[in-house]
Protein backbone atom coordinates (compact mmCIF):
# COMPACT_ATOMS: atom_id res chain seq x y z
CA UNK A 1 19.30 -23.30 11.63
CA UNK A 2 20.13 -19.11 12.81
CA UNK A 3 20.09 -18.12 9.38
CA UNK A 4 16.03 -19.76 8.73
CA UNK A 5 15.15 -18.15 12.52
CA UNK A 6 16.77 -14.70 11.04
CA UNK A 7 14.57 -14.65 7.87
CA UNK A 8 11.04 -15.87 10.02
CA UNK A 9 12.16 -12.61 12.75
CA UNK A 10 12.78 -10.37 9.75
CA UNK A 11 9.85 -11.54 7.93
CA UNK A 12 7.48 -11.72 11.36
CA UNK A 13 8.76 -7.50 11.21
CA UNK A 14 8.23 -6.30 7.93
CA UNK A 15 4.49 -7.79 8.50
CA UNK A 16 3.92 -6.32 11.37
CA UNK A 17 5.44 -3.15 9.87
CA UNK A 18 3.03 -3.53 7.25
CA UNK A 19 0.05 -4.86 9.32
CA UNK A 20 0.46 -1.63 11.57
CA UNK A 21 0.50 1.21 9.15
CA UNK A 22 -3.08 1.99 7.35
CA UNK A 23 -1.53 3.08 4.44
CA UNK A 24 1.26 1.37 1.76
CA UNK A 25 4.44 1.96 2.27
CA UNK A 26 8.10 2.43 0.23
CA UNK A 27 10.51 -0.42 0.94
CA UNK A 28 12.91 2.40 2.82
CA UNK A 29 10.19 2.93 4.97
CA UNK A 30 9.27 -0.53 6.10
CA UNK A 31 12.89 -0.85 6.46
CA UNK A 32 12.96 1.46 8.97
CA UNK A 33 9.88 0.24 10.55
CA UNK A 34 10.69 -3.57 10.59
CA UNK A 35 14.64 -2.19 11.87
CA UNK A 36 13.02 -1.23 15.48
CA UNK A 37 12.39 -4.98 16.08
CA UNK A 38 15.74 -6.46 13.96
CA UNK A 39 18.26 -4.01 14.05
CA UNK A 40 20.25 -5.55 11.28
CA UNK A 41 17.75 -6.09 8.12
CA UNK A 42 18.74 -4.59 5.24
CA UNK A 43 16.96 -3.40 2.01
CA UNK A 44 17.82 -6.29 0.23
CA UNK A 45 16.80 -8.46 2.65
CA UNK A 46 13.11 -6.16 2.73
CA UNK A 47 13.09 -6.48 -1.44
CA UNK A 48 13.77 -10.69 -1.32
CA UNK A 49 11.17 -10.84 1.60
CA UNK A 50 8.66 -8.32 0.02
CA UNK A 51 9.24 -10.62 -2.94
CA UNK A 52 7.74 -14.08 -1.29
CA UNK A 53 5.09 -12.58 0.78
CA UNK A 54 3.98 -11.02 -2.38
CA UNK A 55 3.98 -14.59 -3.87
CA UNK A 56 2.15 -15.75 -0.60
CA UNK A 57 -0.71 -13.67 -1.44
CA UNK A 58 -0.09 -12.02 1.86
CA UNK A 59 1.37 -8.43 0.28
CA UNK A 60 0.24 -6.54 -2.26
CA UNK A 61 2.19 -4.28 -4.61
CA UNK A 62 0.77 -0.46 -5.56
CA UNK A 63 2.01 1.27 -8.54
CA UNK A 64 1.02 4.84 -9.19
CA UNK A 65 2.13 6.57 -12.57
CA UNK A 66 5.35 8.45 -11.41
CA UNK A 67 5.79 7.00 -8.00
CA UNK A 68 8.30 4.25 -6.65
CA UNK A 69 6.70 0.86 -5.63
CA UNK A 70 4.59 0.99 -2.77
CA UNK A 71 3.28 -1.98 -0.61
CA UNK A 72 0.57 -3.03 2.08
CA UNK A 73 -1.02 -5.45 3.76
CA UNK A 74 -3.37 -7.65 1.71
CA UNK A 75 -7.03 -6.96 2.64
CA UNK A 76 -8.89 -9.18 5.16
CA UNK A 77 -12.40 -7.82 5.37
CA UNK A 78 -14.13 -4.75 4.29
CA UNK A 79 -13.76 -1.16 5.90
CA UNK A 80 -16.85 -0.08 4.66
CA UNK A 81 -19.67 -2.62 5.42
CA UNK A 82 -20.07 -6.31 6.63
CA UNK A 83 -18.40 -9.36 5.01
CA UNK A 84 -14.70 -10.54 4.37
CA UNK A 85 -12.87 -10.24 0.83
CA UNK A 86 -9.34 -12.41 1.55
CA UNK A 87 -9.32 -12.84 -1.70
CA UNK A 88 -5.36 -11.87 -3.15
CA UNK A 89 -6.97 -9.26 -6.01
CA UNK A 90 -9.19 -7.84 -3.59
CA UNK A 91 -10.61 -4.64 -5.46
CA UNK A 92 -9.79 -0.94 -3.78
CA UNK A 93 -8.27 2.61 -5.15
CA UNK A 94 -5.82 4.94 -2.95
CA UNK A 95 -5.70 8.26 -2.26
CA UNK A 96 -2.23 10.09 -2.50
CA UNK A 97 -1.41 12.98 -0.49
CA UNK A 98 0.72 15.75 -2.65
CA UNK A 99 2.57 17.47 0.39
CA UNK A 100 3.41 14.20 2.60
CA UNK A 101 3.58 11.57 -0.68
CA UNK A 102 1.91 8.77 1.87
CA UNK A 103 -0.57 6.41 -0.23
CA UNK A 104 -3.27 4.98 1.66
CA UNK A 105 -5.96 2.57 0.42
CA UNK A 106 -9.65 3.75 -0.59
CA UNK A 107 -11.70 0.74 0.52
CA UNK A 108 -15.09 1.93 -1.71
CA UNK A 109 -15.24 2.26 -5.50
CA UNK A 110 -17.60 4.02 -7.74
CA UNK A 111 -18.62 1.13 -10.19
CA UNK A 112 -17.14 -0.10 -13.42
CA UNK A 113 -16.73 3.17 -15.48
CA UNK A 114 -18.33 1.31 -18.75
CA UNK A 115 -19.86 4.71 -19.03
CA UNK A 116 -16.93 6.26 -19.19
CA UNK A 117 -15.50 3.50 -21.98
CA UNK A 118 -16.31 4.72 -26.08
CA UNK A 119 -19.05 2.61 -27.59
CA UNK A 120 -18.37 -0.79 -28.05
CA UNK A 121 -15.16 -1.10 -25.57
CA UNK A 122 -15.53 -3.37 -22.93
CA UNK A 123 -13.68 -2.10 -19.65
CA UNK A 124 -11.85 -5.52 -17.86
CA UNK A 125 -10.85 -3.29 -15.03
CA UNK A 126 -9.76 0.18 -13.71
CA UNK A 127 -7.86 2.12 -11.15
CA UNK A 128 -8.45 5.05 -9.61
CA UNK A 129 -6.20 7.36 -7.41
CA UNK A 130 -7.36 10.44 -5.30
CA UNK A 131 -4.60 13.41 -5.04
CA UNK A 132 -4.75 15.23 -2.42
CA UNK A 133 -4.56 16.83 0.99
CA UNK A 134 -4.67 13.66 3.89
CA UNK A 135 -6.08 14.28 6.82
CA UNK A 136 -2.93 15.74 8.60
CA UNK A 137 -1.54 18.08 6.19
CA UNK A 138 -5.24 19.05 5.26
CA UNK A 139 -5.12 20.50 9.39
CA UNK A 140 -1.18 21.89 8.97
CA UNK A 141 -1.16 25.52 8.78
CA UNK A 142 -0.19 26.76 5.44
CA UNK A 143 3.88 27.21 4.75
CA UNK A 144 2.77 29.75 1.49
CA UNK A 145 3.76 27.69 -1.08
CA UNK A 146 1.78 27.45 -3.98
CA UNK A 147 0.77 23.71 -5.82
CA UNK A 148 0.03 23.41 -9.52
């Protein structure tokens, strides 16, 4: 029975982890995170776990072009207006920060972008990703470095 207790406690941590943080986050870091309440999880153990919640409906994955898997919480109601959306494919964009690299969720979107689509395309969905400055390296002083 320990090893079915140790996989709930190490499961019961990397939700919290993720449940916590308002933005998605690398498997290292939820390591990390999830490691404050059971000291001896493991990346592999965070991958197989990441894994079934993912399956559960209760994690989502988010790929940007270029960056390592990221994950978070799946939604439970909207940030932006009344109304719940539990729903597993709950629509919402991110906005990545260039100096930190944190990725955290956009809970708005700007329509379908059939506009955008040539004549006679039909757009079955999009994504959309903000780069940027967040909120607390927008407020750091400036280290002189120039971005492309």
């Amino acid at each position: 029975m320990e090893p079915r207790e140790r996989q709930t406690r190490q499961r019961d941590a990397l939700l919290q982890a993720l449940q916590g943080s308002a933005r998605a986050l690398t498997p290292v870091e939820l390591c990390e995170l999830a490691q404050q309440q059971v000291a001896t999880l493991n990346l592999s153990t965070v991958y197989r776990q990441l894994n079934a919640l993912q399956e559960l409906g209760v994690v989502t994955r988010v790929d940007l072009p270029g960056q390592s898997a990221r994950y978070e919480a799946a939604c439970e109601q909207h940030h932006h207006g009344v109304g719940t959306h539990g729903e597993q494919d709950h629509h919402h964009h991110h906005f990545h920060c260039t100096q930190c690299d944190r990725v955290f969720p956009i809970h708005a979107c700007p329509g379908t972008m059939s506009e955008l689509a040539p004549p006679g395309f039909q757009v079955q969905r999009h994504d959309l990703t903000l780069h940027g400055l967040c909120a607390d390296c927008g407020s750091a002083p400036a280290t002189g470095s120039a971005a492309c």
